[in-house]
C-alpha atoms as a PDB file:
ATOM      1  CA  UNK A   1       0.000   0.000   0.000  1.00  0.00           C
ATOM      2  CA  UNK A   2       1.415   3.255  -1.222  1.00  0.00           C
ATOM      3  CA  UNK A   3       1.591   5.433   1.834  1.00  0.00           C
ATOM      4  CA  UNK A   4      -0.623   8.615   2.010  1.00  0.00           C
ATOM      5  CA  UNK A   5       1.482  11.167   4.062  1.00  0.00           C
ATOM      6  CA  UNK A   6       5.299  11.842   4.396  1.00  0.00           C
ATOM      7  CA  UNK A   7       7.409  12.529   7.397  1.00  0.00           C
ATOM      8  CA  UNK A   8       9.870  15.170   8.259  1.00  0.00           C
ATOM      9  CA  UNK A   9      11.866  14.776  11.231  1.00  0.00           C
ATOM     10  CA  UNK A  10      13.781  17.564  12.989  1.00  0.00           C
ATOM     11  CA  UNK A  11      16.327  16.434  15.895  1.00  0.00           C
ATOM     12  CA  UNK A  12      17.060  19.665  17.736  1.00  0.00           C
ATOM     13  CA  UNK A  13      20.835  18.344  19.044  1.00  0.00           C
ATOM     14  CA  UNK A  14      22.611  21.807  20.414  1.00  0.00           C
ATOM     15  CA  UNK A  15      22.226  21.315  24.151  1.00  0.00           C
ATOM     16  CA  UNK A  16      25.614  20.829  25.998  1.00  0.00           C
ATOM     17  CA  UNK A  17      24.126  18.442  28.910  1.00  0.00           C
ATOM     18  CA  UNK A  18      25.377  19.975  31.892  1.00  0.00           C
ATOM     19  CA  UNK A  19      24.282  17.584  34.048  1.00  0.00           C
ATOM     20  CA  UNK A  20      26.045  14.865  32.637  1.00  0.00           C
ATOM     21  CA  UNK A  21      29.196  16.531  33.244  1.00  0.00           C
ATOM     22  CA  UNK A  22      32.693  15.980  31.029  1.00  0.00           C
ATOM     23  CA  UNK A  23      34.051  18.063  28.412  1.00  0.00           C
ATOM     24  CA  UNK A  24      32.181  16.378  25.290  1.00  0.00           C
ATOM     25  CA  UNK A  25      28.245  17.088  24.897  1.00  0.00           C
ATOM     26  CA  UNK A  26      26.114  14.471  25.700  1.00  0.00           C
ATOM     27  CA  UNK A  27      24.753  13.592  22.067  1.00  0.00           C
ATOM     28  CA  UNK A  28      28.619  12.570  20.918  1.00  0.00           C
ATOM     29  CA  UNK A  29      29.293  10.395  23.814  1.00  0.00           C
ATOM     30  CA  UNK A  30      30.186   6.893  22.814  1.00  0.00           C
ATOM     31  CA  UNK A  31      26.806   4.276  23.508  1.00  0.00           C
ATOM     32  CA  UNK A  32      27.878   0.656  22.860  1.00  0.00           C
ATOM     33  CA  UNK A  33      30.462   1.437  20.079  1.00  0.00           C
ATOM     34  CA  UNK A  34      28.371   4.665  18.463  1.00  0.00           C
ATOM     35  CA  UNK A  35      28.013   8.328  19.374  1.00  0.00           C
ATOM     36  CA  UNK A  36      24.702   8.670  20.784  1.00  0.00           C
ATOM     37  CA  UNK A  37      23.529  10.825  18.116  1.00  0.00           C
ATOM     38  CA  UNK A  38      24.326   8.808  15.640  1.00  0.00           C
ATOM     39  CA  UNK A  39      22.085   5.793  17.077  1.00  0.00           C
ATOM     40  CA  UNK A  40      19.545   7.971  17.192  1.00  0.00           C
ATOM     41  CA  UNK A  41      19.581   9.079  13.378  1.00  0.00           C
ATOM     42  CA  UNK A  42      19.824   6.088  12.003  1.00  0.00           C
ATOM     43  CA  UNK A  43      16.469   4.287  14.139  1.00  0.00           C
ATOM     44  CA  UNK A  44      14.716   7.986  12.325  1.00  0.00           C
ATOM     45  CA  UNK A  45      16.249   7.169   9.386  1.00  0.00           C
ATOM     46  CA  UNK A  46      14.918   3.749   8.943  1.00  0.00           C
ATOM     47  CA  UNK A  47      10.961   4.547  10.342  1.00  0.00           C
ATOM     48  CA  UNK A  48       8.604   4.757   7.328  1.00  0.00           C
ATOM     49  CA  UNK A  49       7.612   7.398   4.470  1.00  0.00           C
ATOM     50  CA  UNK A  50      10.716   9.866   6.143  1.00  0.00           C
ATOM     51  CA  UNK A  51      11.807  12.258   3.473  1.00  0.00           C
ATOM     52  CA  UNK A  52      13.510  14.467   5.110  1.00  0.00           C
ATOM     53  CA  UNK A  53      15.644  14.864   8.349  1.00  0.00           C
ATOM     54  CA  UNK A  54      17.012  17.998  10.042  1.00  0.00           C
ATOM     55  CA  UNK A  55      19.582  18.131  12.652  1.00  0.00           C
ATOM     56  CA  UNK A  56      20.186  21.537  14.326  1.00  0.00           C
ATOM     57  CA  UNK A  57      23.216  21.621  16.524  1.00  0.00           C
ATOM     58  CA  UNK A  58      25.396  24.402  17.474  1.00  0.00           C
ATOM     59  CA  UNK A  59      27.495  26.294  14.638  1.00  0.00           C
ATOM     60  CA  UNK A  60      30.778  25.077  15.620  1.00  0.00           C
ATOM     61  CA  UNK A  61      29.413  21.138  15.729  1.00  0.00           C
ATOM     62  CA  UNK A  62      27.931  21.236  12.101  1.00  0.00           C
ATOM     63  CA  UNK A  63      31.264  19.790  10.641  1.00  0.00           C
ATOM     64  CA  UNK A  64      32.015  17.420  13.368  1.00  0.00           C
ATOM     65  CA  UNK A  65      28.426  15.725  13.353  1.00  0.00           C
ATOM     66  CA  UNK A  66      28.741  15.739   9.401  1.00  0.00           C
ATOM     67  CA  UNK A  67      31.942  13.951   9.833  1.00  0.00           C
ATOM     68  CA  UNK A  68      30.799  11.294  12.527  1.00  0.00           C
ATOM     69  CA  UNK A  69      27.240  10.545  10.418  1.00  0.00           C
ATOM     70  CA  UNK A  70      29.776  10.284   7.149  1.00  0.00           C
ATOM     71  CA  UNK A  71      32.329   8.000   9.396  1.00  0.00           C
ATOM     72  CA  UNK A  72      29.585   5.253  10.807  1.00  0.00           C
ATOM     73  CA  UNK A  73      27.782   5.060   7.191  1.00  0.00           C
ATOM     74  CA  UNK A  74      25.076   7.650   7.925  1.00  0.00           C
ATOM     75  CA  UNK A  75      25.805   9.936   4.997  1.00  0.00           C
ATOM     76  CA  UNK A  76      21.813  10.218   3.324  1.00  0.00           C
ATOM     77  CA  UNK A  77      21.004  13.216   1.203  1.00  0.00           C
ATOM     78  CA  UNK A  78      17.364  13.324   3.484  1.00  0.00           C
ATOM     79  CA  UNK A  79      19.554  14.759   6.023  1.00  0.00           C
ATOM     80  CA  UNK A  80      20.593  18.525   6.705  1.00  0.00           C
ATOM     81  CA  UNK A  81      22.116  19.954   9.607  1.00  0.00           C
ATOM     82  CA  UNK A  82      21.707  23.566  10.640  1.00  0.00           C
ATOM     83  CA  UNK A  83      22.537  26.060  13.032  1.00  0.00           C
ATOM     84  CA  UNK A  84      20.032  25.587  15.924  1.00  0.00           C
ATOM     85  CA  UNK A  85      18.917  28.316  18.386  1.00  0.00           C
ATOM     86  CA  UNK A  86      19.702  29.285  22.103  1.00  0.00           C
ATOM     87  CA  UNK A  87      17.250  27.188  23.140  1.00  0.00           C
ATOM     88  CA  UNK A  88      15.534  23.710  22.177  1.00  0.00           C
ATOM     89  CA  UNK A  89      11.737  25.134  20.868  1.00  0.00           C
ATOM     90  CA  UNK A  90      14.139  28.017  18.766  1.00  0.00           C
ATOM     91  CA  UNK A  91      16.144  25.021  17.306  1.00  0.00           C
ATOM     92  CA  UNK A  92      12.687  23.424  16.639  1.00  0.00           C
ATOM     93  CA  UNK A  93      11.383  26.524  14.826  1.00  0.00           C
ATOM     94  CA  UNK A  94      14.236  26.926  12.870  1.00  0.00           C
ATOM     95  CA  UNK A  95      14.465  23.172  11.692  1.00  0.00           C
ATOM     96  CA  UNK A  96      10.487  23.376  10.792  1.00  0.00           C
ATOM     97  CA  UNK A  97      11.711  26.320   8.229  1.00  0.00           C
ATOM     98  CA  UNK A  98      13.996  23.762   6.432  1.00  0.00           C
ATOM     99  CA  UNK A  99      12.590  23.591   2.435  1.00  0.00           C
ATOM    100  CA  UNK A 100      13.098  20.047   2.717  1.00  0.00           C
ATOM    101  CA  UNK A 101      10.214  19.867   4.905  1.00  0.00           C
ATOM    102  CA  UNK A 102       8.147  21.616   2.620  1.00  0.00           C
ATOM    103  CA  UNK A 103       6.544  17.981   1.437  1.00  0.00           C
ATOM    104  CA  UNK A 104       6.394  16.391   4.627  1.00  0.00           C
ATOM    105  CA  UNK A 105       2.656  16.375   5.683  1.00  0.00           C
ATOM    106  CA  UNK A 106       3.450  15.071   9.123  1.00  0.00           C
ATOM    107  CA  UNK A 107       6.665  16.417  11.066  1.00  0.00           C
ATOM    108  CA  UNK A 108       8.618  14.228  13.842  1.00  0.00           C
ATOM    109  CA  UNK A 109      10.446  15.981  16.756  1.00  0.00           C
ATOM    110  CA  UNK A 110      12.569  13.916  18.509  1.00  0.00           C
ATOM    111  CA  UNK A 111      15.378  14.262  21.296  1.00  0.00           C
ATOM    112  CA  UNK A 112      19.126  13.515  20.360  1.00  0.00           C
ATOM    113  CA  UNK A 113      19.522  12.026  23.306  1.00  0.00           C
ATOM    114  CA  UNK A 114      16.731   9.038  23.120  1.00  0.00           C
ATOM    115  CA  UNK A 115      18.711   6.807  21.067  1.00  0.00           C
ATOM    116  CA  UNK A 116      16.482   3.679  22.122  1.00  0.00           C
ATOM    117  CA  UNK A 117      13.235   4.729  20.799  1.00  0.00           C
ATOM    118  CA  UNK A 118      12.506   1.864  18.402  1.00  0.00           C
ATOM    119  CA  UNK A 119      11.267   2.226  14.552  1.00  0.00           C
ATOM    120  CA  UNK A 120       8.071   0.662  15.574  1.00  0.00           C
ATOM    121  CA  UNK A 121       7.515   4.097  17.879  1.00  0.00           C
ATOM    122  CA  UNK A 122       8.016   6.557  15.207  1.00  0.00           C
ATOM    123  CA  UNK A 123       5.989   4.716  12.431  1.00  0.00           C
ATOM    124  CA  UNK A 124       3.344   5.072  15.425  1.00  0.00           C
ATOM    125  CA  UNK A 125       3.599   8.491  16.626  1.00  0.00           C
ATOM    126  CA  UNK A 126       3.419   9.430  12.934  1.00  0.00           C
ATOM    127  CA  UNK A 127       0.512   7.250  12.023  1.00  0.00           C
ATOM    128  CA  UNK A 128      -1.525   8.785  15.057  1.00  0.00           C
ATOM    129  CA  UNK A 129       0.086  12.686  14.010  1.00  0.00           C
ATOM    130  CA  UNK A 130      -1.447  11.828  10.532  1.00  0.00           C
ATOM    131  CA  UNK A 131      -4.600  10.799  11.935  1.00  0.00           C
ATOM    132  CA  UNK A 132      -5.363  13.205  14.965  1.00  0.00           C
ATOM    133  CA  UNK A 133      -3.015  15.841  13.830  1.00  0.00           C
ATOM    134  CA  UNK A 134      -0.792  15.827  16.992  1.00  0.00           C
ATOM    135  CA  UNK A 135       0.365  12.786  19.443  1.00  0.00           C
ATOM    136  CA  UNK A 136       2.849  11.917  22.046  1.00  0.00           C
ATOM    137  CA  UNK A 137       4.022   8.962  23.260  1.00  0.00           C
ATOM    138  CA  UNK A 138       3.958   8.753  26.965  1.00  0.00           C
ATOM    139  CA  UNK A 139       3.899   6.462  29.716  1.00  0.00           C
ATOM    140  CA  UNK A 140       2.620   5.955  32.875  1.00  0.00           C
ATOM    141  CA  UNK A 141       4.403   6.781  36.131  1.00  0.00           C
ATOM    142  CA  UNK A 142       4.769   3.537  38.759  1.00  0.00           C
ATOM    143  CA  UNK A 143       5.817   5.894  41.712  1.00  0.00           C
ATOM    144  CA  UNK A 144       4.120   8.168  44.588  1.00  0.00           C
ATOM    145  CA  UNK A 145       3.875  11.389  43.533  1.00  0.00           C
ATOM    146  CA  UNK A 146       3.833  14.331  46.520  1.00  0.00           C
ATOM    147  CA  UNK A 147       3.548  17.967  46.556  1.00  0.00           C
ATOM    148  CA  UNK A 148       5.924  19.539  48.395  1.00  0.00           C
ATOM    149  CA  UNK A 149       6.234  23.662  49.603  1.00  0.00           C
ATOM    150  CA  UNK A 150       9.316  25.386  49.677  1.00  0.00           C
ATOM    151  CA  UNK A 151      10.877  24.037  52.840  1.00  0.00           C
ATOM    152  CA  UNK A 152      10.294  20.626  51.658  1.00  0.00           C
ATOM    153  CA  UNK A 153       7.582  19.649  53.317  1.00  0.00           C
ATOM    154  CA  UNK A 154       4.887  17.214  51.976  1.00  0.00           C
ATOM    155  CA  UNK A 155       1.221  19.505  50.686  1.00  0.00           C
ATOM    156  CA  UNK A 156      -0.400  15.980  49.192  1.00  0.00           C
ATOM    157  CA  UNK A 157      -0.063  13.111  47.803  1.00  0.00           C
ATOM    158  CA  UNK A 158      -1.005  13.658  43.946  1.00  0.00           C
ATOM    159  CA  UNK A 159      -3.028  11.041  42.672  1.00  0.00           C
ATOM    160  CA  UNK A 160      -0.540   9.616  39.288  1.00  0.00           C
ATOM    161  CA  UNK A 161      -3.519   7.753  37.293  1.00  0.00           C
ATOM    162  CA  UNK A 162      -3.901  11.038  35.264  1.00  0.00           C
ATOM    163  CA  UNK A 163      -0.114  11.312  35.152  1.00  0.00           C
ATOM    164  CA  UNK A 164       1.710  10.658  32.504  1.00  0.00           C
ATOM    165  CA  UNK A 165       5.812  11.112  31.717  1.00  0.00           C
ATOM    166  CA  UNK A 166       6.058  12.532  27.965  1.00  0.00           C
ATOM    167  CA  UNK A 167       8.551  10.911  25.784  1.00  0.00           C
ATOM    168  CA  UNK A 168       9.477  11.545  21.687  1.00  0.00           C
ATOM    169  CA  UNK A 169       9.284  11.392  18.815  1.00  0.00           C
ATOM    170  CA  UNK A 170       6.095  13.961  18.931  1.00  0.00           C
ATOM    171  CA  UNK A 171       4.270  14.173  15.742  1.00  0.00           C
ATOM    172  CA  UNK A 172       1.699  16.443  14.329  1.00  0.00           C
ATOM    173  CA  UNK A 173       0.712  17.702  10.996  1.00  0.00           C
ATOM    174  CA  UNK A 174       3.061  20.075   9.213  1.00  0.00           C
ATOM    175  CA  UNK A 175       0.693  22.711   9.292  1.00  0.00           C
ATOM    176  CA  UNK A 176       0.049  22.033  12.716  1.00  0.00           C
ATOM    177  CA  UNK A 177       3.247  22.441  14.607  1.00  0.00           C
ATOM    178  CA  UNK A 178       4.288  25.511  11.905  1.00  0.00           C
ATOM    179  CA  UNK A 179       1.283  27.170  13.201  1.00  0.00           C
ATOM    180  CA  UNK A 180       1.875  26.427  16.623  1.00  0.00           C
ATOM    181  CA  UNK A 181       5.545  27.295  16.373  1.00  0.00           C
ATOM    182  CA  UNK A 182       4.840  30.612  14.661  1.00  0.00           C
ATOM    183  CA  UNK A 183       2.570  31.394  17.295  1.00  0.00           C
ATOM    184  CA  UNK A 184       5.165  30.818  20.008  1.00  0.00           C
ATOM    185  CA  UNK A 185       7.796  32.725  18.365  1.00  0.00           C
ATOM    186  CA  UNK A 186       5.521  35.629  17.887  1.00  0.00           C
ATOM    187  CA  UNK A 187       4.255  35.569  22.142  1.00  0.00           C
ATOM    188  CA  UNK A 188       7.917  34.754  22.883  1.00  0.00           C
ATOM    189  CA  UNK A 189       6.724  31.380  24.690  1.00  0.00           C
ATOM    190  CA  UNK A 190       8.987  28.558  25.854  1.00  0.00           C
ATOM    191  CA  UNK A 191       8.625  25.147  26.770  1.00  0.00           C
ATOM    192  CA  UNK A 192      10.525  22.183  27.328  1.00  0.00           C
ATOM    193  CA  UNK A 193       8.735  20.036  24.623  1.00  0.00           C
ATOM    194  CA  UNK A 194       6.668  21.005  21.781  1.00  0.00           C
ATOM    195  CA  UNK A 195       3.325  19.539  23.370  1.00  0.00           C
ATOM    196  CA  UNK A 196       3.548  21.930  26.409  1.00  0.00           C
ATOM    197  CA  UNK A 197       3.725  24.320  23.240  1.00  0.00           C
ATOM    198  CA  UNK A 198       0.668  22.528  21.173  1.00  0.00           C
ATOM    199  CA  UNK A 199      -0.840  23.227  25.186  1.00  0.00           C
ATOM    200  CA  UNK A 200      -0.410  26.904  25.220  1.00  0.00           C
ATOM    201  CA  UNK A 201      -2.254  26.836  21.944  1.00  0.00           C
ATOM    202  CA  UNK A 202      -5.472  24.786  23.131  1.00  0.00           C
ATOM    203  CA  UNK A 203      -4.633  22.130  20.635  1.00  0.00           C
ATOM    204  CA  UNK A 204      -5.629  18.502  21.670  1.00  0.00           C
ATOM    205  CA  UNK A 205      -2.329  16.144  21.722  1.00  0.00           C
ATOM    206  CA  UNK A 206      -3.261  12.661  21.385  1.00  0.00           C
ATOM    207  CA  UNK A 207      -1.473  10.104  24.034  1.00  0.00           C
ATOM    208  CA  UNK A 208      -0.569   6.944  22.718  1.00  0.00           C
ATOM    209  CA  UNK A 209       1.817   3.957  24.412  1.00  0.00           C
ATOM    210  CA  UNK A 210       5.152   5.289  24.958  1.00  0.00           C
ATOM    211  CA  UNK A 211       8.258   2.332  25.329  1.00  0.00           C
ATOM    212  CA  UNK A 212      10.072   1.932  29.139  1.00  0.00           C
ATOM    213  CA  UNK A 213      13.444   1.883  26.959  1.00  0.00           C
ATOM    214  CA  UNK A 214      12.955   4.961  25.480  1.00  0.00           C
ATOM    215  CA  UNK A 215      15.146   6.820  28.284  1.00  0.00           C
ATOM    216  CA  UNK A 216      16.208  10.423  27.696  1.00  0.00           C
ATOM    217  CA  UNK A 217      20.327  10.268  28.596  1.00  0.00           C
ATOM    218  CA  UNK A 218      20.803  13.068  30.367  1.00  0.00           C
ATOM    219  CA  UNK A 219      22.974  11.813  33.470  1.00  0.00           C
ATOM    220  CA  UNK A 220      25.821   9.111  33.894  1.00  0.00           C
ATOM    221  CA  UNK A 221      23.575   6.927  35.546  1.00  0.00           C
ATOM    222  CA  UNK A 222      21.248   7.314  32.209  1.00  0.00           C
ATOM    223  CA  UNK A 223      23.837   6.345  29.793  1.00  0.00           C
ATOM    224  CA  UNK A 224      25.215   3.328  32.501  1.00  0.00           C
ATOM    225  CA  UNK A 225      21.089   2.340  32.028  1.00  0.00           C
ATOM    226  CA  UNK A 226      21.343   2.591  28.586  1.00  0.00           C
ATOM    227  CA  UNK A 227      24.205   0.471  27.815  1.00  0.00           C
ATOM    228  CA  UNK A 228      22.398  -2.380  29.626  1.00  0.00           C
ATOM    229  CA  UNK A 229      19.812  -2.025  28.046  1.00  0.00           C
ATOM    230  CA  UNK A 230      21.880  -1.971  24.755  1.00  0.00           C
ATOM    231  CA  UNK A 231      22.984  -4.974  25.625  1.00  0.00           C
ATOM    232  CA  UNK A 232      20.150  -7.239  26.753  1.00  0.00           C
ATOM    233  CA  UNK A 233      19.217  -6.286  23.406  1.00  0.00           C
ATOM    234  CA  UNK A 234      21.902  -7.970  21.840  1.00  0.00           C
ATOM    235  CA  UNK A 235      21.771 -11.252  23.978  1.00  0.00           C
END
C-alpha cells in the first residue's frame, strides 16, 4: 500500500548536557560502540515514508556531526544539519523552516539524546500525528507522587492515574506544529517540549503507548542504564 502522508523529522541536538558533566556534549558520547547521536539518526532514518531529516546543533558542531554521520555510514542526502537556536523550541522553529520539509505532511520531533526509541515508535507516533493531527508517546508513572512547599515539606499526595511522563518522537501535521511554532515565536513562549507548546495553543495532543526503553540520557547513571539495556538487546 502506497503510503498517504510523508514525514519530516527535525532532531534539535545543540544542548551541551550539563548535568552529565565531562568536556564532550552528551549527544557525541560513545553508547555501545556509536556516538549517541548517531544511534539515534539512524532508528529515524529507517521509520517509514521519512523524506527528510534535520539536525540543528550548534554552529561550531555542524562539521564534526557531518563527519561522525559520514564515518559510521550515515551519509543520506534526506539529512541537513543547521545552526540551531539558544534554546531547544528556537532550534525546533528553525528546523520546521527547512525547504526540505516543505513535502512532509506530518513532522517528527525527537530528542538527540533518546537513542532507544525503536522504529516501531516513530511509524506510530506518525501514524496517530497523521490521523489526529498531533500525538505523544507517553507512559505511565509507577511511583508516589507528593507535593511539596518550599521548605520541603509534603502539601499531598497527587493522585498519578492522570499522570503521565512525555517521551518523543512527537508528531503532528506540518501545518500544525508551523502554526503552533509561529505562534510561540511571535508571544515569545517557551517550553521544554513542543506539546507543552501545542498546550499553550489549546490544541488537543493525542497520548498513545510510549516504550520503558525509550530513556532520555541526560545523566551518567542514564547512559550506565542505557548500555544495559543496549545490551540485553543484543543477547
Amino acid at each position: 500500500m502506497s503510503a498517504t502522508y510523508s514525514v519530516g523529522i527535525v532532531i534539535p541536538a545543540g544542548g551541551r548536557g550539563t548535568r552529565f558533566g565531562g568536556d564532550v556534549p552528551k549527544q557525541y558520547v560513545d553508547l555501545g560502540g556509536l556516538p549517541i547521536i548517531v544511534r539515534t539518526v539512524r532508528t529515524a532514518l529507517a521509520a517509514e515514508h521519512v523524506r527528510a531529516l534535520i539536525i540543528a546543533v550548534r554552529r561550531e558542531e555542524i562539521g564534526h556531526l557531518r563527519s561522525l554521520l559520514e564515518a559510521h555510514g550515515c551519509a543520506d542526502e534526506r539529512i541537513d544539519i543547521i545552526e540551531g537556536g539558544a534554546e531547544r523550541h528556537q532550534s525546533v522553529a528553525k528546523g520546521l523552516s527547512h525547504p526540505l520539509l516543505e513535502g512532509a505532511n506530518v513532522i517528527l520531533v525527537h530528542d538527540a539524546v533518546r537513542p532507544l526509541a525503536s522504529i516501531a515508535l516513530f511509524n506510530a507516533v506518525a501514524m496517530a500525528a497523521h490521523t489526529h493531527g498531533a500525538a505523544i508517546p507517553a507512559i505511565p508513572i509507577a511511583d508516589t507522587l507528593k507535593r511539596v512547599d518550599d521548605r520541603n515539606v509534603i502539601i499531598e499526595t497527587v493522585d498519578r492515574a492522570s499522570i503521565r511522563r512525555a517521551q518523543t518522537p512527537q508528531g503532528f501535521s506540518g501545518e500544525l506544529i508551523r502554526s503552533i511554532y509561529a505562534e510561540a515565536m511571535d508571544r515569545a513562549l517557551a517550553a521544554t517540549d513542543c506539546a507543552s507548546l501545542a498546550e499553550q495553543a489549546d490544541v488537543p495532543v493525542l497520548i498513545i503507548p510510549g516504550e520503558e526503553r525509550n530513556i532520555k540520557i541526560t545523566t551518567a547513571f542514564d547512559l550506565a542504564l542505557a548500555s544495559l539495556l543496549l545490551n540485553e538487546s543484543r543477547l
